[in-house]
N, C-alpha and C. Protein backbone atom coordinates (compact mmCIF):
# COMPACT_ATOMS: atom_id res chain seq x y z
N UNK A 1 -13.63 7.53 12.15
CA UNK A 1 -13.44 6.61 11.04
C UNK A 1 -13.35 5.19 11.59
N UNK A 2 -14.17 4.54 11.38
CA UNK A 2 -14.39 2.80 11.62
C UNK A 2 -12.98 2.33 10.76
N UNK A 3 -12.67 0.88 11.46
CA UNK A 3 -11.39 0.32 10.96
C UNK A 3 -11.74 -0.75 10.07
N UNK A 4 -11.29 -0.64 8.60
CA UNK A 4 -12.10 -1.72 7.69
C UNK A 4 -12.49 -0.81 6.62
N UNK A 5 -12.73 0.55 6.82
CA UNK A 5 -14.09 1.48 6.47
C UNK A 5 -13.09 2.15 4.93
N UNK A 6 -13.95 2.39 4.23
CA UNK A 6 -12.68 3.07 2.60
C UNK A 6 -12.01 3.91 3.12
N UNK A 7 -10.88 4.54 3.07
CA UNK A 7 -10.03 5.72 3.37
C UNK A 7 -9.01 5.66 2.44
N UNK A 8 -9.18 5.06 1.32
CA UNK A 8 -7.73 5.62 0.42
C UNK A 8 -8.64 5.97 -1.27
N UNK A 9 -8.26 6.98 -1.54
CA UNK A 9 -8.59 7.61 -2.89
C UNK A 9 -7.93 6.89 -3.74
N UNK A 10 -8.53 7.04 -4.99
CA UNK A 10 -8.20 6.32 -6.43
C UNK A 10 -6.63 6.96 -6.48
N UNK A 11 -6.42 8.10 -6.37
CA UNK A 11 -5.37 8.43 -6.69
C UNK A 11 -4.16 7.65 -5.58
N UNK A 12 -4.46 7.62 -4.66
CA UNK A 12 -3.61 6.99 -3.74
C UNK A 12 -3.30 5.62 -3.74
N UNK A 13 -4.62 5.06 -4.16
CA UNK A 13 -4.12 3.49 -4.76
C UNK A 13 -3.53 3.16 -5.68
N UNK A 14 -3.75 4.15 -6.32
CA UNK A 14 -2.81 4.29 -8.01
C UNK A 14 -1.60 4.20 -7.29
N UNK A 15 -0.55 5.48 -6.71
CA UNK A 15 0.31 5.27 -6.31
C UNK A 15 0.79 4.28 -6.05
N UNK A 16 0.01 3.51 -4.47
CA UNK A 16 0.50 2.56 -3.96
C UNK A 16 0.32 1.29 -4.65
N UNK A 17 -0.16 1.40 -5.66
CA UNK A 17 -0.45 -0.26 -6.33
C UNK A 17 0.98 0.34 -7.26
N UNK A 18 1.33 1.12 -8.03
CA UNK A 18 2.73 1.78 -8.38
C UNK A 18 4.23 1.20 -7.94
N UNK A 19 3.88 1.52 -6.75
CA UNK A 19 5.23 1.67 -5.67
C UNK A 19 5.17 -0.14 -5.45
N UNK A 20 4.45 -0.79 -5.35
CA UNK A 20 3.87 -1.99 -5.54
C UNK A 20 4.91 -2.97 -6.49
N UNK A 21 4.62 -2.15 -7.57
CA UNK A 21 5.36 -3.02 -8.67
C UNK A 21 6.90 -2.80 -8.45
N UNK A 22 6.71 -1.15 -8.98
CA UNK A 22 8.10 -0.92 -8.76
C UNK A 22 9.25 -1.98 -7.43
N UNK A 23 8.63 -2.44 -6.85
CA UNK A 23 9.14 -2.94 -5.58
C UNK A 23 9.11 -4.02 -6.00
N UNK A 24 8.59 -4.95 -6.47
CA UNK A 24 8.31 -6.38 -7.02
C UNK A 24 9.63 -6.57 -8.22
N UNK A 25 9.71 -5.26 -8.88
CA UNK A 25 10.45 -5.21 -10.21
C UNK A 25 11.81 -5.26 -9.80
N UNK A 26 12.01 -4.46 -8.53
CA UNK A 26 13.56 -4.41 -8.02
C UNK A 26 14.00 -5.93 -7.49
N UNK A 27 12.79 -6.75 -7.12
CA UNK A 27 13.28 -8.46 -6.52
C UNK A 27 13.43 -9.20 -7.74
N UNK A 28 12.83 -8.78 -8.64
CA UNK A 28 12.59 -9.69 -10.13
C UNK A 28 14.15 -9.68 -10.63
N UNK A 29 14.58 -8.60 -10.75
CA UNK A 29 15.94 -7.74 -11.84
C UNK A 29 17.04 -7.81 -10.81
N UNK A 30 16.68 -8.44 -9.29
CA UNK A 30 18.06 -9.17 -8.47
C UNK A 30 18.71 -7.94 -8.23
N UNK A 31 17.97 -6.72 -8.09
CA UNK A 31 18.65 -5.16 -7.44
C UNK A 31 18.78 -5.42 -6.06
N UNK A 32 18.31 -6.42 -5.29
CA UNK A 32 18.37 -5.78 -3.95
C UNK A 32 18.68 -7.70 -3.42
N UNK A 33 19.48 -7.58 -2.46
CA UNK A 33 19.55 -9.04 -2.17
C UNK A 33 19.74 -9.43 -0.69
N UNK A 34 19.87 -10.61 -0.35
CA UNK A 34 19.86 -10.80 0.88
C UNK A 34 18.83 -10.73 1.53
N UNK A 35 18.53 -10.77 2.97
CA UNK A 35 17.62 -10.25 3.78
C UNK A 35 16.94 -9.05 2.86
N UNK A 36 17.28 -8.15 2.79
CA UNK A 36 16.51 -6.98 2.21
C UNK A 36 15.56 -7.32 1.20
N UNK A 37 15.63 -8.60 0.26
CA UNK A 37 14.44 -8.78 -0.58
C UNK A 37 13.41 -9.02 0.14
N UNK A 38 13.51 -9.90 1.67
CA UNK A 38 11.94 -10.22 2.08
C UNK A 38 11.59 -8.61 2.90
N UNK A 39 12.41 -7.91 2.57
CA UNK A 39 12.19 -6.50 3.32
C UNK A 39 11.39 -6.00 2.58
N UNK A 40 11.83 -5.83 1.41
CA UNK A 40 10.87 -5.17 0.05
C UNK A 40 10.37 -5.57 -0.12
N UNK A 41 10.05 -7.25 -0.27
CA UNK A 41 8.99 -7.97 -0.43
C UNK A 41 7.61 -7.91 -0.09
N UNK A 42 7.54 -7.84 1.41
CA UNK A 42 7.25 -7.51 2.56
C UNK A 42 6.53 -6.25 2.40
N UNK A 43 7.19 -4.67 1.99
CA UNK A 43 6.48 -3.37 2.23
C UNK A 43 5.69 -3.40 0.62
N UNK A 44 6.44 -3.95 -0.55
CA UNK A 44 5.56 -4.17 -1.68
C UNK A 44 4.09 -4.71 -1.49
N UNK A 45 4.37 -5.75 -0.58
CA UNK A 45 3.08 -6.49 -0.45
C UNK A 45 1.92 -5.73 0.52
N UNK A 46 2.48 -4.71 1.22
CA UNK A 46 1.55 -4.41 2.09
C UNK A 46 1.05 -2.97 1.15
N UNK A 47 1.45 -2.59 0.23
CA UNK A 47 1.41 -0.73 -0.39
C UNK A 47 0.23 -2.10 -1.69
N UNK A 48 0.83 -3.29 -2.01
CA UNK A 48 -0.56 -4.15 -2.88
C UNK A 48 -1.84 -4.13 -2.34
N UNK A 49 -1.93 -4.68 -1.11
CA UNK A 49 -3.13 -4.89 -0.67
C UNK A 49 -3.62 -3.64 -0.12
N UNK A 50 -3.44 -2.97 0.46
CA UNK A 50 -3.83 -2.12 0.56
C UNK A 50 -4.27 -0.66 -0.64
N UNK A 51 -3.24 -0.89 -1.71
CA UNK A 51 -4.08 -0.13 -2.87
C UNK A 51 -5.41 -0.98 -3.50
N UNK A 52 -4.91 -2.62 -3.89
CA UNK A 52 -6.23 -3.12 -4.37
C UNK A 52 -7.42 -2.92 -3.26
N UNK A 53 -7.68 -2.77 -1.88
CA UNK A 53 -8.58 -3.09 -0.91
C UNK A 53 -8.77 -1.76 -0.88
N UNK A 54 -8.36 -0.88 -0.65
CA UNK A 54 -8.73 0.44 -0.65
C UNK A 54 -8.74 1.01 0.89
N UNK A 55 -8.15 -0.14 2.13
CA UNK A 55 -8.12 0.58 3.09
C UNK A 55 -6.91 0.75 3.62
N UNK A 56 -6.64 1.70 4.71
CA UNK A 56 -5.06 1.55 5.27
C UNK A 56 -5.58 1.28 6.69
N UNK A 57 -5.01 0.11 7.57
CA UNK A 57 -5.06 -0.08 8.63
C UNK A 57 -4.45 1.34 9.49
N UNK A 58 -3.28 2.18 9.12
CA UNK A 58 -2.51 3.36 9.67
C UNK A 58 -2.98 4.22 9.60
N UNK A 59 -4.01 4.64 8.33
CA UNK A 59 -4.81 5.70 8.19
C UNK A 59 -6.20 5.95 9.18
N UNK A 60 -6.76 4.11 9.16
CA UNK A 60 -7.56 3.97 10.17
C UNK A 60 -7.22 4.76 11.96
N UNK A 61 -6.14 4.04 12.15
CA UNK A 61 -5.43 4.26 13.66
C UNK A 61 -5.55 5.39 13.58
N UNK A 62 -5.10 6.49 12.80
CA UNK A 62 -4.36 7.76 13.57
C UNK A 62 -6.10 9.00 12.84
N UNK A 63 -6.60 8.03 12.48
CA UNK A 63 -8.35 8.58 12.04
C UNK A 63 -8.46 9.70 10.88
N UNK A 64 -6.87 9.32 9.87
CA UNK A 64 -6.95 10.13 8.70
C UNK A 64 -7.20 9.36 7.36
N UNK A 65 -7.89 9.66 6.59
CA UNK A 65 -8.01 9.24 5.36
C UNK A 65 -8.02 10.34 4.06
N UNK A 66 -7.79 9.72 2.54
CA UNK A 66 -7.82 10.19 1.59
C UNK A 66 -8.91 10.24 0.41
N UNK A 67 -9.88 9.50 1.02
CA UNK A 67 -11.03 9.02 0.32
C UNK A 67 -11.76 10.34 0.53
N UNK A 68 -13.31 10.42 -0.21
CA UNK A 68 -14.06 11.15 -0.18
C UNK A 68 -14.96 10.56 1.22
N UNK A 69 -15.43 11.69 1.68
CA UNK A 69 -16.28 11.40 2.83
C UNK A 69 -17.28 11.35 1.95
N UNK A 70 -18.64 10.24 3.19
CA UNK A 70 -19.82 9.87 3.03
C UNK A 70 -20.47 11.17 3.23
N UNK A 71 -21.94 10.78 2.53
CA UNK A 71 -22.38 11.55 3.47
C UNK A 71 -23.85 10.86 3.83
């Protein structure tokens, strides 16, 4: 698996664009404070881009993905 290359399924971006908000929603509504908001901030933003982009740099590394193979 090339690094860059699709490896996350619709369903998985769903999730992570999900977990996304949910995480955005907990800094909005002042649930989580201190240091820990740029914490959540931080893993929200990376489960965003990576659901809108459709790739995982981690999935790349360890050469697993959720996408449909080419063929």
């Amino acid at each position: 698996m090339k690094f860059g290359e699709n490896n996350v399924a619709m369903a998985d971006r769903t999730i992570r664009i999900a977990i996304a908000v949910i995480l955005f929603a907990f800094i909005v509504l002042k649930d989580v404070k201190g240091w820990l908001v740029y914490l959540v901030f931080i893993i929200g933003l990376i489960f965003l881009i990576t659901g809108l982009v459709g790739t995982c740099p981690l999935y790349s590394m360890f050469g697993i993905g959720t996408a449909p193979k080419k063929k």
